[in-house]
PDB file of N, CA and C in Angstrom:
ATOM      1  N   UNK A   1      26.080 -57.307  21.786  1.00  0.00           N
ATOM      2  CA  UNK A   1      25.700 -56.153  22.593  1.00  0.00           C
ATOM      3  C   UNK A   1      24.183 -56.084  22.703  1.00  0.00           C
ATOM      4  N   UNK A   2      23.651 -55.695  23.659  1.00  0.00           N
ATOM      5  CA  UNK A   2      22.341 -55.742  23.906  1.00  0.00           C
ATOM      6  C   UNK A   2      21.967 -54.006  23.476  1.00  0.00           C
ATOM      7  N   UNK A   3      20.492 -53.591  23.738  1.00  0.00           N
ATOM      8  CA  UNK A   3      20.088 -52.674  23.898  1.00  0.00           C
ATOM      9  C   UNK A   3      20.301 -51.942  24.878  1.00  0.00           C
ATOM     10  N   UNK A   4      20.902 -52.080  25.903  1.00  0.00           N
ATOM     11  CA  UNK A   4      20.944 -51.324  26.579  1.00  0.00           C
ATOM     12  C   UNK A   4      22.552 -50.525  27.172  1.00  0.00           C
ATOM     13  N   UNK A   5      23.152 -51.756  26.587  1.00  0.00           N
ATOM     14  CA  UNK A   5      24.827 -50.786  26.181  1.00  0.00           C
ATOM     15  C   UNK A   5      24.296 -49.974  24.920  1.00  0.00           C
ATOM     16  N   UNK A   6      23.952 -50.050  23.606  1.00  0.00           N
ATOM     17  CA  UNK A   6      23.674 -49.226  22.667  1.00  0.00           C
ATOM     18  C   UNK A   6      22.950 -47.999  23.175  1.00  0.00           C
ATOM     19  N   UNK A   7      22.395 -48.093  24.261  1.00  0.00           N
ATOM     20  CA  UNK A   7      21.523 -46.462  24.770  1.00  0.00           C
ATOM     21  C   UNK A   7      22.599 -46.034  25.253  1.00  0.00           C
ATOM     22  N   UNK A   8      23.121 -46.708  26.138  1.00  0.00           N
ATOM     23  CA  UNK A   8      24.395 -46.157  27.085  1.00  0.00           C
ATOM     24  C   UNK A   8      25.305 -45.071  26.030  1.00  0.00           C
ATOM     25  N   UNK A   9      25.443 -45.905  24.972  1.00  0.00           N
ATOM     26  CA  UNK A   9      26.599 -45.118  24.275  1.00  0.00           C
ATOM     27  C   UNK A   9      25.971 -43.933  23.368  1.00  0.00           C
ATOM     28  N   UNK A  10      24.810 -43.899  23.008  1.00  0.00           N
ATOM     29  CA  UNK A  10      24.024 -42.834  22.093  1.00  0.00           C
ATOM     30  C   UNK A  10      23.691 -41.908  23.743  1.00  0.00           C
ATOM     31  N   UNK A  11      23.356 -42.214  24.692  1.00  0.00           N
ATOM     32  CA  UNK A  11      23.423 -41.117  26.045  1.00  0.00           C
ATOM     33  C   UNK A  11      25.192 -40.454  26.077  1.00  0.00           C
ATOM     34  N   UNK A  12      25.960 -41.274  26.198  1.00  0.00           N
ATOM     35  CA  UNK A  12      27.550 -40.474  26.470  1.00  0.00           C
ATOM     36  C   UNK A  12      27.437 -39.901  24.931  1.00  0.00           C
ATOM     37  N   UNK A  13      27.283 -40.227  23.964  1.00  0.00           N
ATOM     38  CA  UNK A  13      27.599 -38.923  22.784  1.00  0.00           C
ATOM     39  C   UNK A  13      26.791 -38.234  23.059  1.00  0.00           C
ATOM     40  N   UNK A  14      25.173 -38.357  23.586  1.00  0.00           N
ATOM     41  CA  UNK A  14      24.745 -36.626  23.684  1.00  0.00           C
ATOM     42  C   UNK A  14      25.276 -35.959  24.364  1.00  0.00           C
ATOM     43  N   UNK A  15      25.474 -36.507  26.095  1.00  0.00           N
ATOM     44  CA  UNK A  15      26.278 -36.001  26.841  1.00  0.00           C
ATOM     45  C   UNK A  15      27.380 -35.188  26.007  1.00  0.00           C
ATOM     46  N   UNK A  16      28.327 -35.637  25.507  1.00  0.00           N
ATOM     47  CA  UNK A  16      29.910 -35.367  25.110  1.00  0.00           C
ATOM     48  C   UNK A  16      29.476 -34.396  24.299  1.00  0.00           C
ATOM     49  N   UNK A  17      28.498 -34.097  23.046  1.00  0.00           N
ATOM     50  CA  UNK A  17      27.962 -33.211  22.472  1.00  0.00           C
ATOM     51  C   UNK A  17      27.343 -31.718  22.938  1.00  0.00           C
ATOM     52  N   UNK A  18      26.556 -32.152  23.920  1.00  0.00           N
ATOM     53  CA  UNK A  18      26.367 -31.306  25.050  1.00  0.00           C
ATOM     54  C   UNK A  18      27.145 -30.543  25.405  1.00  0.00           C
ATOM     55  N   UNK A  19      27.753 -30.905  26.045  1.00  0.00           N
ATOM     56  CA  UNK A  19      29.359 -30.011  26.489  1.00  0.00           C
ATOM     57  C   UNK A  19      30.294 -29.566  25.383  1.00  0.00           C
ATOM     58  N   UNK A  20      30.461 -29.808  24.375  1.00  0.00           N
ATOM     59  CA  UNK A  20      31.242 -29.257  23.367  1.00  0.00           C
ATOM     60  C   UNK A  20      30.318 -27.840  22.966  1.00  0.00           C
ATOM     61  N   UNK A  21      28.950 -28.146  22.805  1.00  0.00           N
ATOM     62  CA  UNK A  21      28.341 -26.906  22.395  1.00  0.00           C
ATOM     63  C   UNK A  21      28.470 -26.318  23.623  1.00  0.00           C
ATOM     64  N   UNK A  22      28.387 -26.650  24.951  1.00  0.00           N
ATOM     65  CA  UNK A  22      27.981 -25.036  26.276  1.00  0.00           C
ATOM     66  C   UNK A  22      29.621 -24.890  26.693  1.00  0.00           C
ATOM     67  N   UNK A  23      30.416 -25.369  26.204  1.00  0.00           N
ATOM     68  CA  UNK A  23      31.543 -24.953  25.782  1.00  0.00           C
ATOM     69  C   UNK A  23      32.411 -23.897  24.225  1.00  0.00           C
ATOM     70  N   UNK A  24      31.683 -24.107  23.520  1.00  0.00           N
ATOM     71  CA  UNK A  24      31.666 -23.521  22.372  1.00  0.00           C
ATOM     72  C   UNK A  24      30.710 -21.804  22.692  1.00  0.00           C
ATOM     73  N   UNK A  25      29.470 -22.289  23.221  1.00  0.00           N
ATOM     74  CA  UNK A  25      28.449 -20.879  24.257  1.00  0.00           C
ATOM     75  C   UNK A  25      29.288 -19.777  24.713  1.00  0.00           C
ATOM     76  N   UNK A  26      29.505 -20.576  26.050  1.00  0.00           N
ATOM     77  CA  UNK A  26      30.775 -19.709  27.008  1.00  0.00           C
ATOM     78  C   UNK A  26      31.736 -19.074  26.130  1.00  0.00           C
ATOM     79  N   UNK A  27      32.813 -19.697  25.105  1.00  0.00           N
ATOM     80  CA  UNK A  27      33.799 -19.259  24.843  1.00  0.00           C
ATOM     81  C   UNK A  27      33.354 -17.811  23.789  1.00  0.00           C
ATOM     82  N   UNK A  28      32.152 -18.258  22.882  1.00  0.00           N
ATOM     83  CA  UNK A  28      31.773 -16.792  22.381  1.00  0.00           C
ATOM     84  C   UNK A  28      31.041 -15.447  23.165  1.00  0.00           C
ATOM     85  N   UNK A  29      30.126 -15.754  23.999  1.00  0.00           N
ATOM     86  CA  UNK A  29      30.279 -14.939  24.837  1.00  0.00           C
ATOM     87  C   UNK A  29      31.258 -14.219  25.970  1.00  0.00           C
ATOM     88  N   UNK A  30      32.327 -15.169  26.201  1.00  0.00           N
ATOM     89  CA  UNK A  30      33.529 -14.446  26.392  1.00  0.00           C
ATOM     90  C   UNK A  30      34.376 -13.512  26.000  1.00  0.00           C
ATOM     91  N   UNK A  31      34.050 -13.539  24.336  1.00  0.00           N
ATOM     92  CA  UNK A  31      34.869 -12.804  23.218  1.00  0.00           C
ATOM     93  C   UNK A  31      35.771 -13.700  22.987  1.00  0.00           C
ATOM     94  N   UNK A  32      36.445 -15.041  23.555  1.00  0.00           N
ATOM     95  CA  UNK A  32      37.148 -15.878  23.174  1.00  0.00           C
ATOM     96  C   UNK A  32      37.404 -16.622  21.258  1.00  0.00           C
ATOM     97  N   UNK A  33      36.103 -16.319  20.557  1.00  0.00           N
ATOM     98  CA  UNK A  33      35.638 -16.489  19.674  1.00  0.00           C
ATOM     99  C   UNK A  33      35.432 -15.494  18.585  1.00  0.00           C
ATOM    100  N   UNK A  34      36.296 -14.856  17.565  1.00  0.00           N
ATOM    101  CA  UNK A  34      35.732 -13.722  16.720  1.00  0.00           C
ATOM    102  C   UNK A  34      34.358 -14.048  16.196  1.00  0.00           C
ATOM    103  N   UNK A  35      33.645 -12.747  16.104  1.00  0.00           N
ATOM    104  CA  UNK A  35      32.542 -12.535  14.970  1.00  0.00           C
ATOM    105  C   UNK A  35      32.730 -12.652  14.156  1.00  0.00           C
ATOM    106  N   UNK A  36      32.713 -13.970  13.096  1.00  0.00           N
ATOM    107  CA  UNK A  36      32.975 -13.231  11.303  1.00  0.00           C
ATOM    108  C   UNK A  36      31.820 -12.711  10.845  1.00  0.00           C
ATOM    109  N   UNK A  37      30.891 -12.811  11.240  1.00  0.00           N
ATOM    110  CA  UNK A  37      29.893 -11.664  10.665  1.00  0.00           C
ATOM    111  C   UNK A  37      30.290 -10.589  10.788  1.00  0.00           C
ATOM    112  N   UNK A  38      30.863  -9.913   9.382  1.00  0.00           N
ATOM    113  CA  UNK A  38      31.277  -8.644   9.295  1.00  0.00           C
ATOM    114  C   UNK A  38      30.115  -8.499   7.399  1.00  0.00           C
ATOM    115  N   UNK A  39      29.026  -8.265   7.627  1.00  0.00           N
ATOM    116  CA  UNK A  39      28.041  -7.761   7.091  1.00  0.00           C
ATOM    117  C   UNK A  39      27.084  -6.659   7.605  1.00  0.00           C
ATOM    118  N   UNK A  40      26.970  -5.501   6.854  1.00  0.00           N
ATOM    119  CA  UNK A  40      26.192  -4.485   7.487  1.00  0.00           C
ATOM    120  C   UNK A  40      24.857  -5.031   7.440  1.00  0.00           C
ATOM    121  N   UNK A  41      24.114  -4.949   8.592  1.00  0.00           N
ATOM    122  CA  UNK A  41      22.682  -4.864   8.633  1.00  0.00           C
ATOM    123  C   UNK A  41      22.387  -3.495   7.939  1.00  0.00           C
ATOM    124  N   UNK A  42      20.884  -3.508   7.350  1.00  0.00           N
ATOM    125  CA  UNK A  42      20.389  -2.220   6.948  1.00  0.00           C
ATOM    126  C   UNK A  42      20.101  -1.021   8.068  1.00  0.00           C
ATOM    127  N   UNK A  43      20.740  -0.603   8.059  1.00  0.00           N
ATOM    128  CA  UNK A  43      20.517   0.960   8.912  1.00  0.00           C
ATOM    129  C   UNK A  43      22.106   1.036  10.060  1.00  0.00           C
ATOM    130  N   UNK A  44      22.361  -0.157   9.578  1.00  0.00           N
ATOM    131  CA  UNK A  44      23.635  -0.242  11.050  1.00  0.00           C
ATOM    132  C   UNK A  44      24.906   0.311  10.235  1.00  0.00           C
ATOM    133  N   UNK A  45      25.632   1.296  11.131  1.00  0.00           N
ATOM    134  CA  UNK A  45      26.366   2.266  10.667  1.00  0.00           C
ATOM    135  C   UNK A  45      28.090   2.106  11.488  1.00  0.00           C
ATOM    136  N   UNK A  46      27.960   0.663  12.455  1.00  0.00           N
ATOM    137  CA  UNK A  46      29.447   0.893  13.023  1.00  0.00           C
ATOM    138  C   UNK A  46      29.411  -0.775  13.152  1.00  0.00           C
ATOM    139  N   UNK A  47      30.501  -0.826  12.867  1.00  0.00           N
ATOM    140  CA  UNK A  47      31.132  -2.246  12.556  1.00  0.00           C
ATOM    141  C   UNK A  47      32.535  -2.400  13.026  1.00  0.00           C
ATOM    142  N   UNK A  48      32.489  -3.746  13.807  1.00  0.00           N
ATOM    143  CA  UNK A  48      34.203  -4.472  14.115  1.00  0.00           C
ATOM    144  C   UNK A  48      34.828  -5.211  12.825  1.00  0.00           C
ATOM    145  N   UNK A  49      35.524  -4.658  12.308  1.00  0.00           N
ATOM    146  CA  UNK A  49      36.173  -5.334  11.004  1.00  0.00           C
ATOM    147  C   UNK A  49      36.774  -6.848  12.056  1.00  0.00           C
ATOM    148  N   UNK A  50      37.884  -5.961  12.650  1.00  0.00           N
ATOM    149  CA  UNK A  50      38.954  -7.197  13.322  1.00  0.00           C
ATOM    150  C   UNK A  50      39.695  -7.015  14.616  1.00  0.00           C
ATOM    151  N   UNK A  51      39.786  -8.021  15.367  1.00  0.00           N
ATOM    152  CA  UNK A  51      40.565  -7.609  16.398  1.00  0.00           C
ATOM    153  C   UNK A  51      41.763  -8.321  16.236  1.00  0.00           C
ATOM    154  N   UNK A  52      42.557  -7.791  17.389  1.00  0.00           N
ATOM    155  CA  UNK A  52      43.921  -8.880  17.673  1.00  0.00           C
ATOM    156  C   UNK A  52      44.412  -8.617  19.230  1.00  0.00           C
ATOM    157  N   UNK A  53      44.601  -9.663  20.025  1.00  0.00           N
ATOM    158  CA  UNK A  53      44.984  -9.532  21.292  1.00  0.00           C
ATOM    159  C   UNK A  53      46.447  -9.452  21.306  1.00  0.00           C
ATOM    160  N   UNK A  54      46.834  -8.485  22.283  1.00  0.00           N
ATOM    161  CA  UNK A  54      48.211  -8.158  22.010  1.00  0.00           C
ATOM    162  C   UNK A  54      48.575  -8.998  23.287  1.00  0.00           C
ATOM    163  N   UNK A  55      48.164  -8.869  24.511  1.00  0.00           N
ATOM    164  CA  UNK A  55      48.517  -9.829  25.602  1.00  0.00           C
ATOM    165  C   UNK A  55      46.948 -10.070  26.274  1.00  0.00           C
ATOM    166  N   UNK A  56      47.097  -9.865  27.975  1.00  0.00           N
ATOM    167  CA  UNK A  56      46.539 -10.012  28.649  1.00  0.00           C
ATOM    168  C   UNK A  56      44.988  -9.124  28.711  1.00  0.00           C
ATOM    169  N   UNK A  57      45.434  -7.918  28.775  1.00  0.00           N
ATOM    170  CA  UNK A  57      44.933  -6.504  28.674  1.00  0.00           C
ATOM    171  C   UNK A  57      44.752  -5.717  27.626  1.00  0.00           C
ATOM    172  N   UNK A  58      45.547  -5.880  26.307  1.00  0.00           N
ATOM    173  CA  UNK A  58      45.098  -4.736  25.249  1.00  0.00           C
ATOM    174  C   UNK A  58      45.185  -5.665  24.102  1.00  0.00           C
ATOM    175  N   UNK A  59      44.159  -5.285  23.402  1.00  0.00           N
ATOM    176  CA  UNK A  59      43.697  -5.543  22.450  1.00  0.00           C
ATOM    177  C   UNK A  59      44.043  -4.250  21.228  1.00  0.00           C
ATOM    178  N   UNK A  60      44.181  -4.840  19.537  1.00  0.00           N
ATOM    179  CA  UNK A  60      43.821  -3.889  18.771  1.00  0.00           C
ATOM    180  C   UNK A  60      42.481  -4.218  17.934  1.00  0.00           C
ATOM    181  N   UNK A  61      41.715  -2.930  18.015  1.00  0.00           N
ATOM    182  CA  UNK A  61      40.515  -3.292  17.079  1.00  0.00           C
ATOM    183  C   UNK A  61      40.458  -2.152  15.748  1.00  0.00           C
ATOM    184  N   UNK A  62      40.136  -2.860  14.732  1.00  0.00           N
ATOM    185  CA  UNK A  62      40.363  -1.998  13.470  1.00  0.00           C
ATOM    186  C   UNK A  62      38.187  -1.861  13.248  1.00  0.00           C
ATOM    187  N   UNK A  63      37.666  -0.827  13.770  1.00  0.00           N
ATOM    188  CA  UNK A  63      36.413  -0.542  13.472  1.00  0.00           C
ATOM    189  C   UNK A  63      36.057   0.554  11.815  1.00  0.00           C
ATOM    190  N   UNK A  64      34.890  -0.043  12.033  1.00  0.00           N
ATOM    191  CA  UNK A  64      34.132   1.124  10.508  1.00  0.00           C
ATOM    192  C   UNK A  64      32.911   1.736  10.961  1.00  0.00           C
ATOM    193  N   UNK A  65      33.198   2.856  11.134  1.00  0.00           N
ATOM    194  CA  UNK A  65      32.176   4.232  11.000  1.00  0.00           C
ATOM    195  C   UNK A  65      31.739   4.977   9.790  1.00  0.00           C
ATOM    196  N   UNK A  66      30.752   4.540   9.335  1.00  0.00           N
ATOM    197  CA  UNK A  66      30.066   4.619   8.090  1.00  0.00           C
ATOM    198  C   UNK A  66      30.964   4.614   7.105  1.00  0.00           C
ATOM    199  N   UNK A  67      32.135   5.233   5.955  1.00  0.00           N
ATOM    200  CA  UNK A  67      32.724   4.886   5.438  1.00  0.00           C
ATOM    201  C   UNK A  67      34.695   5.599   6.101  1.00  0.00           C
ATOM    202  N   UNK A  68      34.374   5.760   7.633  1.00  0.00           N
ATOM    203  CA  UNK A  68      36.033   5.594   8.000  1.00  0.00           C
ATOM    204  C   UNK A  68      36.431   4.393   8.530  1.00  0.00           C
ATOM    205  N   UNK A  69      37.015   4.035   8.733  1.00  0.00           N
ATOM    206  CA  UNK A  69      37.804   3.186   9.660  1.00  0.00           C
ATOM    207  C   UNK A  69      39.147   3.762  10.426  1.00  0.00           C
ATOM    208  N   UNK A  70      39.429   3.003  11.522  1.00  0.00           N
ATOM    209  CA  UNK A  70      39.895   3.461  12.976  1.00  0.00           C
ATOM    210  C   UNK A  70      39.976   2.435  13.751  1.00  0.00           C
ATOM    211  N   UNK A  71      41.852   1.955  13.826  1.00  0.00           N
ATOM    212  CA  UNK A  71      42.488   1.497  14.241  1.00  0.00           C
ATOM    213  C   UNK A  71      42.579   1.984  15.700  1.00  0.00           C
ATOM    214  N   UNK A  72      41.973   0.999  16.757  1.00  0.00           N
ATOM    215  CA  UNK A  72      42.225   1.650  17.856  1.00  0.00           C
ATOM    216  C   UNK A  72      43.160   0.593  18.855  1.00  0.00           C
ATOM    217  N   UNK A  73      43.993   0.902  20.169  1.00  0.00           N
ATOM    218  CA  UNK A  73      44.636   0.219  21.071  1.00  0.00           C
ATOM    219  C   UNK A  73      43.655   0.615  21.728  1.00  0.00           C
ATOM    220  N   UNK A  74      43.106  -0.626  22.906  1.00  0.00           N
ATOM    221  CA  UNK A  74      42.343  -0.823  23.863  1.00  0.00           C
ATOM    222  C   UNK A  74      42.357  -1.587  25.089  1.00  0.00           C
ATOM    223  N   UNK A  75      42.016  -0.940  26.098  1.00  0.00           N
ATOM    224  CA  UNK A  75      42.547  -2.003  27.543  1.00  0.00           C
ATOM    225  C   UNK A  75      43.945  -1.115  28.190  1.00  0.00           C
ATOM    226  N   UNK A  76      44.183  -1.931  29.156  1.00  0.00           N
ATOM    227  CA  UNK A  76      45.370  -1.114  29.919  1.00  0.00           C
ATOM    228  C   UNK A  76      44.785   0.055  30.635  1.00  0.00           C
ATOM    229  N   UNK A  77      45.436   1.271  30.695  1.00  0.00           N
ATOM    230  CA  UNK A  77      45.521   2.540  31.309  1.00  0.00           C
ATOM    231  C   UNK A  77      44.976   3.503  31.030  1.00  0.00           C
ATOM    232  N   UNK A  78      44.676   3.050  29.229  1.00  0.00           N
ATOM    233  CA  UNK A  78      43.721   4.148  28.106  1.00  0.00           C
ATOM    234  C   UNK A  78      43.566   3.300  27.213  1.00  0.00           C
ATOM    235  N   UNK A  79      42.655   4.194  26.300  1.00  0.00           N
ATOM    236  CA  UNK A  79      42.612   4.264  25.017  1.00  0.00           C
ATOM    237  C   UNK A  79      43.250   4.973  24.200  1.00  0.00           C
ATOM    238  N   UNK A  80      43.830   4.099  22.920  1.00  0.00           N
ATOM    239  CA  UNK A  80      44.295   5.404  22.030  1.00  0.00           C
ATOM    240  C   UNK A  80      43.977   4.861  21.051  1.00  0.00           C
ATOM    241  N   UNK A  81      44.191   5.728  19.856  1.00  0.00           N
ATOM    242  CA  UNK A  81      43.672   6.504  18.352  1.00  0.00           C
ATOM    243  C   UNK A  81      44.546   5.849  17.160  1.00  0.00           C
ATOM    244  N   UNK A  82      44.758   5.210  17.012  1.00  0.00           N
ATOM    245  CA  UNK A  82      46.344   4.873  16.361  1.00  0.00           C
ATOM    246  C   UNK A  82      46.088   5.282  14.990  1.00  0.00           C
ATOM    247  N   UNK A  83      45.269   5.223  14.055  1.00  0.00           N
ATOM    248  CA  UNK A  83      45.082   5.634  12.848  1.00  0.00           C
ATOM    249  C   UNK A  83      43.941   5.932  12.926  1.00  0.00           C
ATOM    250  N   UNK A  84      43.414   6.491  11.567  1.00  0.00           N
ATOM    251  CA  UNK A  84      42.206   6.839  11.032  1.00  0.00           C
ATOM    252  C   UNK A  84      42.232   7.157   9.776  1.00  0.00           C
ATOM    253  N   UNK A  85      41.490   6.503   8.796  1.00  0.00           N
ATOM    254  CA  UNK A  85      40.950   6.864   7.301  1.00  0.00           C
ATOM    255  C   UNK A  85      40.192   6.770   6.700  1.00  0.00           C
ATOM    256  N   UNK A  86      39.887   7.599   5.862  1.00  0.00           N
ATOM    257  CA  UNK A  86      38.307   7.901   5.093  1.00  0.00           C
ATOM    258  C   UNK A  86      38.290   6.910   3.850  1.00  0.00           C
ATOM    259  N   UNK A  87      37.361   6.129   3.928  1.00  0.00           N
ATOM    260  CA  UNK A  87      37.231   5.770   1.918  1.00  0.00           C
ATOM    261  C   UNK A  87      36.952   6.501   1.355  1.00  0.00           C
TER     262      UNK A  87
END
């Protein structure tokens, strides 16, 4: 093999690399991707523990408001409340 198939092929892995990361981009800015950063910053007072997609349209998200948390259904027609509890 010469030098210049060896560039060829170190160019298609950046390429191929390339696209896995502005593919990996897109899909977290989509929300396609959870946050596991579930660490409070100092002063930050509301947090997404977890979600779960139920279909197309609603989602459940279990949030924390300083020490409650609040299970909510989201998407569709409304919002609703489904639980709530204090630590």
């Amino acid at each position: 093999m010469e030098w210049v198939e060896y560039s060829r092929f170190v160019l298609a892995l950046i390429f191929v690399l390339a696209l896995i990361g502005l593919a990996a981009w897109f899909a977290r800015k989509l929300g396609l991707i959870p946050n596991l950063n579930a660490k409070l910053k100092p002063g930050q007072r509301l947090q997404v523990l977890e979600t779960a997609n139920l279909d197309a349209k609603r989602k459940l998200v279990l949030i924390r408001h300083d020490q409650n948390e609040h299970l909510m259904l989201i998407g569709g027609e409304s919002d609703i409340l489904i639980s709530s509890k204090e630590k």
